[in-house]
C-alpha atoms as a PDB file:
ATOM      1  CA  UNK A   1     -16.737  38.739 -16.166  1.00  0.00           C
ATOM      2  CA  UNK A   2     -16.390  34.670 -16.177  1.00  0.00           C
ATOM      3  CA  UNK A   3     -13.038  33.859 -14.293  1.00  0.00           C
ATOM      4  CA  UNK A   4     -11.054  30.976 -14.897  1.00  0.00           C
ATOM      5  CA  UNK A   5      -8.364  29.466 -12.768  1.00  0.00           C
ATOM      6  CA  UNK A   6      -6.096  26.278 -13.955  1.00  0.00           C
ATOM      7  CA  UNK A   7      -4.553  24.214 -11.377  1.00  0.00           C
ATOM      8  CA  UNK A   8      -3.055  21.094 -11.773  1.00  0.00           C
ATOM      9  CA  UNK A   9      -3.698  18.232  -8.122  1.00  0.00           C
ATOM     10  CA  UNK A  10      -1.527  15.598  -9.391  1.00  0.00           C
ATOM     11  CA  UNK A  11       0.203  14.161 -12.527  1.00  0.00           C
ATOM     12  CA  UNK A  12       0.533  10.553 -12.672  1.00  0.00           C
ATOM     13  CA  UNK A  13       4.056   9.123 -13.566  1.00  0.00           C
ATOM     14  CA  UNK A  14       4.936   5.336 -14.583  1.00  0.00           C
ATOM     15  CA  UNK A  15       8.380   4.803 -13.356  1.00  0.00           C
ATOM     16  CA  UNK A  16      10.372   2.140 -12.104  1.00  0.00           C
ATOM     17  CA  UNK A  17      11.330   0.740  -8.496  1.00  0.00           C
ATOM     18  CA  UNK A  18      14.360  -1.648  -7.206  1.00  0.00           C
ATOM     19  CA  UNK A  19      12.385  -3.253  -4.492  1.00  0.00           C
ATOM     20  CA  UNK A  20      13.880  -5.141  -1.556  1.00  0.00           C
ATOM     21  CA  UNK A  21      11.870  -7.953  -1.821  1.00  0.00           C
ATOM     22  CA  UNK A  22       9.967  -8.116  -5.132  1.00  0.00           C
ATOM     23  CA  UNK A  23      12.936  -6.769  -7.418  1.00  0.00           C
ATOM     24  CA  UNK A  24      12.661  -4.538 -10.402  1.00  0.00           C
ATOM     25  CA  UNK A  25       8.987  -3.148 -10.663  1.00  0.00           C
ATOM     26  CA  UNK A  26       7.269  -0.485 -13.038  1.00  0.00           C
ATOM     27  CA  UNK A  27       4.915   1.634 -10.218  1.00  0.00           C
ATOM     28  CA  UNK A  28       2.813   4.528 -10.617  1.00  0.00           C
ATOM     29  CA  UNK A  29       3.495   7.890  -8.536  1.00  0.00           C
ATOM     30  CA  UNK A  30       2.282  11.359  -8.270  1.00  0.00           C
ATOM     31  CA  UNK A  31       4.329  14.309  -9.633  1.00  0.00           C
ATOM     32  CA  UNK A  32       3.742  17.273  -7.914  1.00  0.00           C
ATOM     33  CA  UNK A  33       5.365  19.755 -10.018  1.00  0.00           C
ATOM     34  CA  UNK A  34       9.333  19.409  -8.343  1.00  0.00           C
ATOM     35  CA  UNK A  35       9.252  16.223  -6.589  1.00  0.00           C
ATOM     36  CA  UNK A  36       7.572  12.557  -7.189  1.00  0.00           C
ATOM     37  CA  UNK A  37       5.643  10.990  -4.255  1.00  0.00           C
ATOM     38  CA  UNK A  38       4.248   7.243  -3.588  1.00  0.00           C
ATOM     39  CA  UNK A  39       0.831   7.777  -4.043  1.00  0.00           C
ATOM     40  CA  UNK A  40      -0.614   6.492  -6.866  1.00  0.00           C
ATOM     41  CA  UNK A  41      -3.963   7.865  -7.922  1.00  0.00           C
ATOM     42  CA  UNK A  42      -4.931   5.642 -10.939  1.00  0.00           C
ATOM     43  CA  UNK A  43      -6.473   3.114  -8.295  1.00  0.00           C
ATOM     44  CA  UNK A  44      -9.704   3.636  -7.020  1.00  0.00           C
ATOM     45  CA  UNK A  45      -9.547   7.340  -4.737  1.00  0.00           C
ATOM     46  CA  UNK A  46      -5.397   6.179  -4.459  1.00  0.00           C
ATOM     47  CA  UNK A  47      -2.364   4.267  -2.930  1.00  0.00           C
ATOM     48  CA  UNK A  48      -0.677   6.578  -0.668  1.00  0.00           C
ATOM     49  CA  UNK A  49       2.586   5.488   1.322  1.00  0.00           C
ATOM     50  CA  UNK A  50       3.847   7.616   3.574  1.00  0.00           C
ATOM     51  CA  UNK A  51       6.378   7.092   6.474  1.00  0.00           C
ATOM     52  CA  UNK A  52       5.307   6.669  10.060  1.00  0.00           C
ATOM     53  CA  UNK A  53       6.903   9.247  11.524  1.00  0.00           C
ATOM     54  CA  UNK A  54       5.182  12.152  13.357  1.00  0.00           C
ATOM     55  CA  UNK A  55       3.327  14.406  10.464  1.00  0.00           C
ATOM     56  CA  UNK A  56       3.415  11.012   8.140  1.00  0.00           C
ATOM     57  CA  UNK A  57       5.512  12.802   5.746  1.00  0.00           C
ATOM     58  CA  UNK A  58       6.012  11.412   1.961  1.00  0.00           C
ATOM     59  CA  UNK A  59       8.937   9.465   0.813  1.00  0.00           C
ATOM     60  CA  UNK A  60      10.311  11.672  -2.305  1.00  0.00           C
ATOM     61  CA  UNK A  61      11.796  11.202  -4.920  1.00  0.00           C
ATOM     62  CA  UNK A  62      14.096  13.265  -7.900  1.00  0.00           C
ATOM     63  CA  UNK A  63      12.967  10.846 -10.700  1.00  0.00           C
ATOM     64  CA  UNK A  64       9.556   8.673 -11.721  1.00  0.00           C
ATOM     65  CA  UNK A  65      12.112   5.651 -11.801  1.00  0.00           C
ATOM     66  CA  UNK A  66      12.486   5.415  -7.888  1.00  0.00           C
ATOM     67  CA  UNK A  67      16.234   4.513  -6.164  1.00  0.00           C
ATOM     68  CA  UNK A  68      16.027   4.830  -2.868  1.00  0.00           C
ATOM     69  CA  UNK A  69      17.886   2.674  -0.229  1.00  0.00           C
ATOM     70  CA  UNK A  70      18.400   1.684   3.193  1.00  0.00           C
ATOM     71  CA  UNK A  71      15.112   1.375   5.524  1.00  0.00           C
ATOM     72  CA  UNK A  72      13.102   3.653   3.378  1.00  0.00           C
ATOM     73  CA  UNK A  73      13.847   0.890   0.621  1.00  0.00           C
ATOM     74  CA  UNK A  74      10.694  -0.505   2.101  1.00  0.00           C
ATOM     75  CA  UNK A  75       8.271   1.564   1.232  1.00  0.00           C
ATOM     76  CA  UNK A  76       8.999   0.290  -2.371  1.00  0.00           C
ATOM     77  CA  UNK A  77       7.574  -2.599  -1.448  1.00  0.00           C
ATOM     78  CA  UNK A  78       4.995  -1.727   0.230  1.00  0.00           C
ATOM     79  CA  UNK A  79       3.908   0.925  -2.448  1.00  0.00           C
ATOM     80  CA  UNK A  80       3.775  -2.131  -5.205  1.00  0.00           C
ATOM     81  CA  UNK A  81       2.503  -4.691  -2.865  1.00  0.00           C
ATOM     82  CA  UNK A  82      -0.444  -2.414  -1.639  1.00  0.00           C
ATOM     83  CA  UNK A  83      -0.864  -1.449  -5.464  1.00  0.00           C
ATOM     84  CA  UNK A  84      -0.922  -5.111  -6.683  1.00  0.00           C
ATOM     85  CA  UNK A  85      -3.347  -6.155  -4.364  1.00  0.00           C
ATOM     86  CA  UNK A  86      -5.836  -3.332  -4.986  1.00  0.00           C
ATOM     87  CA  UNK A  87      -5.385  -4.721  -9.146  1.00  0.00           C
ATOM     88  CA  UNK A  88      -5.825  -8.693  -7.952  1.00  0.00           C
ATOM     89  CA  UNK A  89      -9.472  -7.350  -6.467  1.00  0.00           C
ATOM     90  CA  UNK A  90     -10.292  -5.157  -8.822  1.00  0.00           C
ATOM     91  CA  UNK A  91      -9.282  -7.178 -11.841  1.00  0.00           C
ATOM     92  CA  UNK A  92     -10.443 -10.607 -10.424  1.00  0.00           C
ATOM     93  CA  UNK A  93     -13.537  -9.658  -8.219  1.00  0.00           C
ATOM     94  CA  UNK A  94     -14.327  -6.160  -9.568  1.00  0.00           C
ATOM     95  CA  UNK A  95     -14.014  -4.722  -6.323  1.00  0.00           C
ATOM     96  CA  UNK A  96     -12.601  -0.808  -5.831  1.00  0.00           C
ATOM     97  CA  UNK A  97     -10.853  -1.138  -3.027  1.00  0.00           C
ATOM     98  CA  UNK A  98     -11.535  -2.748  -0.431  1.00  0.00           C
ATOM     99  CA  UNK A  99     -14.884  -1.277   0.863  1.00  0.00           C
ATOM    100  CA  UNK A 100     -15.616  -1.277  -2.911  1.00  0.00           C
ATOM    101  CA  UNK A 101     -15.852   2.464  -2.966  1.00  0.00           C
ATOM    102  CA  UNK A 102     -12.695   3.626  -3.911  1.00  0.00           C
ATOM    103  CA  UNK A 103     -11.758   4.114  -0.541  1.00  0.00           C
ATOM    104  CA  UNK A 104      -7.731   5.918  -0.080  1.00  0.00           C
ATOM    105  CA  UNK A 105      -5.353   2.745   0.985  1.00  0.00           C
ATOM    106  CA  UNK A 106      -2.856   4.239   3.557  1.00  0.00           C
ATOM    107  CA  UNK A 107       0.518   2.895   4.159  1.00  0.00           C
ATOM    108  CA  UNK A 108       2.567   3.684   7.105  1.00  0.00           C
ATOM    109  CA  UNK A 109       5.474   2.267   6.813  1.00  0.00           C
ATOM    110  CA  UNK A 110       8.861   1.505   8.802  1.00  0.00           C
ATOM    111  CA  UNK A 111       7.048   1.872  12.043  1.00  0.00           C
ATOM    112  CA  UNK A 112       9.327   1.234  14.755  1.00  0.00           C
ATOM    113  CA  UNK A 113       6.939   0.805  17.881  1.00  0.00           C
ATOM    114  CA  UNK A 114       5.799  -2.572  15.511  1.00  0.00           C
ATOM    115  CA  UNK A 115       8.474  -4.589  15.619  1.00  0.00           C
ATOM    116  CA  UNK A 116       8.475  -8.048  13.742  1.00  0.00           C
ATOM    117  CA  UNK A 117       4.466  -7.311  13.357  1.00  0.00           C
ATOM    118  CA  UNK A 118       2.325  -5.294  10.563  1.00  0.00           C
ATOM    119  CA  UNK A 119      -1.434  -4.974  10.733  1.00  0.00           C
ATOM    120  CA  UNK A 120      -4.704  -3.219   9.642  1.00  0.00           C
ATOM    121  CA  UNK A 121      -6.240  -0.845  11.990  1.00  0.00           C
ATOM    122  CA  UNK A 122      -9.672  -0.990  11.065  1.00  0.00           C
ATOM    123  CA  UNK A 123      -8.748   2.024   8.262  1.00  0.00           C
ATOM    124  CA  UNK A 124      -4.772   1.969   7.385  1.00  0.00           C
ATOM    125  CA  UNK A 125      -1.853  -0.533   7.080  1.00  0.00           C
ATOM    126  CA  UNK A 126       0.758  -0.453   9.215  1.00  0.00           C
ATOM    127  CA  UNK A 127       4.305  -2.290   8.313  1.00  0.00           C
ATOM    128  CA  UNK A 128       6.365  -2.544  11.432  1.00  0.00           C
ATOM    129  CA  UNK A 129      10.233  -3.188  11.051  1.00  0.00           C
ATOM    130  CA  UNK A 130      11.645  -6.588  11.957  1.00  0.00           C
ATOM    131  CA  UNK A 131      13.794  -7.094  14.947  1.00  0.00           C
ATOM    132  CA  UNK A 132      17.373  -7.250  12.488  1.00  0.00           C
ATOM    133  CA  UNK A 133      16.240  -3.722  10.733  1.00  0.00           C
ATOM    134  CA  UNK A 134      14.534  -5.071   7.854  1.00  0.00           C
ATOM    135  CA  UNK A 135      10.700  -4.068   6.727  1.00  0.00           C
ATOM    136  CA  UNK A 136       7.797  -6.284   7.279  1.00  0.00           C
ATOM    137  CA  UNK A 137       6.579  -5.086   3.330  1.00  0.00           C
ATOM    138  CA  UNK A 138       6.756  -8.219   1.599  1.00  0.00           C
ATOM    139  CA  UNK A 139       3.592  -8.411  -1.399  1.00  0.00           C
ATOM    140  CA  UNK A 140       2.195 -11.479   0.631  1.00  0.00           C
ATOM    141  CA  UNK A 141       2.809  -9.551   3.692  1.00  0.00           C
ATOM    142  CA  UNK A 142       0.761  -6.620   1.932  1.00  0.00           C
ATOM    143  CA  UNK A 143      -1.914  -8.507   0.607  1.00  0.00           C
ATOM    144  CA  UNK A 144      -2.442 -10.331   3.973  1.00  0.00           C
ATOM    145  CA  UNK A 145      -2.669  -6.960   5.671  1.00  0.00           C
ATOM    146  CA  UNK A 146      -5.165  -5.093   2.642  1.00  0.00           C
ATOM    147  CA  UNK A 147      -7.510  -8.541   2.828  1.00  0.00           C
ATOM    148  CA  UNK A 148      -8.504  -7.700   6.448  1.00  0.00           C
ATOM    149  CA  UNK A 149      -9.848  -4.545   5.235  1.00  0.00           C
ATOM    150  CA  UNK A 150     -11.808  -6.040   2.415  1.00  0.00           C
ATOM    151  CA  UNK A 151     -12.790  -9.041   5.121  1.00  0.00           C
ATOM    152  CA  UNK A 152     -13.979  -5.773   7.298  1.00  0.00           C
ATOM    153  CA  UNK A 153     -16.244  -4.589   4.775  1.00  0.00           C
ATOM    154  CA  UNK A 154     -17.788  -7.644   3.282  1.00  0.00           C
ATOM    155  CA  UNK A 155     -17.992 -10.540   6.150  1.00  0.00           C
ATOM    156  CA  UNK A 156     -18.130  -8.569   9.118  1.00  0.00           C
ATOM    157  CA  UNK A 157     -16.722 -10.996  10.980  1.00  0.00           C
ATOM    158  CA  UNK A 158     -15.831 -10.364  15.123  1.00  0.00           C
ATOM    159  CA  UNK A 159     -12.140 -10.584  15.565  1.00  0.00           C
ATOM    160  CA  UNK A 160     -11.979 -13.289  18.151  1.00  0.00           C
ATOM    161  CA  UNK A 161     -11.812 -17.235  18.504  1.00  0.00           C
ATOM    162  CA  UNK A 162     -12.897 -19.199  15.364  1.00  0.00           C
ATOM    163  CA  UNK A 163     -14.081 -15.882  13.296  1.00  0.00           C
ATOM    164  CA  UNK A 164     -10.688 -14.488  14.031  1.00  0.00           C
ATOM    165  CA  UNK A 165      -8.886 -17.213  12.895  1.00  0.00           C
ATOM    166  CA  UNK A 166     -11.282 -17.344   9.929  1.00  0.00           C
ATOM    167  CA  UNK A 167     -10.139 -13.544   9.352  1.00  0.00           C
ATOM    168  CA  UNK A 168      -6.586 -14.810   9.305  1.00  0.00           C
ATOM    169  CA  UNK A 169      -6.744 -17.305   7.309  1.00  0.00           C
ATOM    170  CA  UNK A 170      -8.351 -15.592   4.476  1.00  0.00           C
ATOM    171  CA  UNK A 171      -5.471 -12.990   4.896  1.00  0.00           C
ATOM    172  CA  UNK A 172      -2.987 -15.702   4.805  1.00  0.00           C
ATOM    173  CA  UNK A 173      -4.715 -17.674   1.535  1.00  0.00           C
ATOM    174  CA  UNK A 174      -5.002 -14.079  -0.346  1.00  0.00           C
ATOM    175  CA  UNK A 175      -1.766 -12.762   0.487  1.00  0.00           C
ATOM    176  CA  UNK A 176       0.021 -16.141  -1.723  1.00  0.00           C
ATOM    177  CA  UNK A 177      -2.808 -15.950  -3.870  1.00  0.00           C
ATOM    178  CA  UNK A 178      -1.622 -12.143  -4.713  1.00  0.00           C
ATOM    179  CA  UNK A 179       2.069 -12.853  -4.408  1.00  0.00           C
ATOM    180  CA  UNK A 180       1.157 -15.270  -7.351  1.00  0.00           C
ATOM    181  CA  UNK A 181      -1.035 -13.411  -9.779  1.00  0.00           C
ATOM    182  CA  UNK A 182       1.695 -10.234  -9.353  1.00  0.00           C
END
């Protein structure tokens, strides 16, 4: 006898999201059969923004058409910024992320042991919180952050003196030039 079993991983969902610093924005998330989640799956192996507490739970949501407020308004951001970059590369530079294999772009976000700082790890994004409360999630803040990873996997280049500032500055140069195309 031939079994069959039908299980559904993920259902993408366009909605909307009131960002703090990017406004109105349409986003993609993941429905997961009760409850939406930021993790958008159409791009490359996905965009998945989580917070940075211990467990890195998901930020939820009732609806597609996101409304959340206060610190966790942030991860909005972050969640479209991440996304928009990972479209600039793709649709510019045909890259898939940014080791150009799809790899998952993680978002912690509303860190609070990173204050008035974000950064790449060598594998994830962190977004700190700034000193007044507010996120450090803006898209050119995003883009910055995601280019060090795609400056990791095609350059190479040693963090320190002259190839570190060479790191940054791409960051800096591809984080407006994102800010602009989105």
């Amino acid at each position: 006898m031939i079994g069959k079993k039908d299980e559904l991983f993920y259902s993408d969902a366009t909605g909307t999201c009131n960002t703090a610093y990017s406004g109105t924005q349409t986003i993609h998330s993941d429905f997961t059969g009760s409850t939406y989640r930021l993790r958008d799956l159409t791009k490359g192996n996905g965009v998945v923004t989580v917070k940075s507490t211990t467990g890195h739970a998901d930020y939820t949501n009732a609806s597609a058409n996101w409304s959340i407020t206060g610190a966790d308004q942030y991860a909005l951001d972050a969640h479209y910024g991440v996304s928009q970059t990972w479209s600039f590369y793709n649709t510019n530079y045909g890259r898939n992320s940014v080791d150009n294999a799809g790899k998952v772009l993680t978002s912690y976000v509303n860190e609070t042991a990173t204050v008035n700082n974000a950064y790449w790890d060598g594998s994830i994004m962190h977004f700190g919180v700034r000193s007044n409360g507010a996120g450090i999630t803006a898209i050119d803040v995003t883009a910055h952050e995601l280019t060090h990873g795609v400056t990791q996997y095609t350059s190479g280049l040693n963090y320190s003196n002259q190839s570190g500032a060479m790191n940054e500055s791409m960051s800096d140069i591809f984080g407006k030039a994102v800010q602009f195309w989105a």
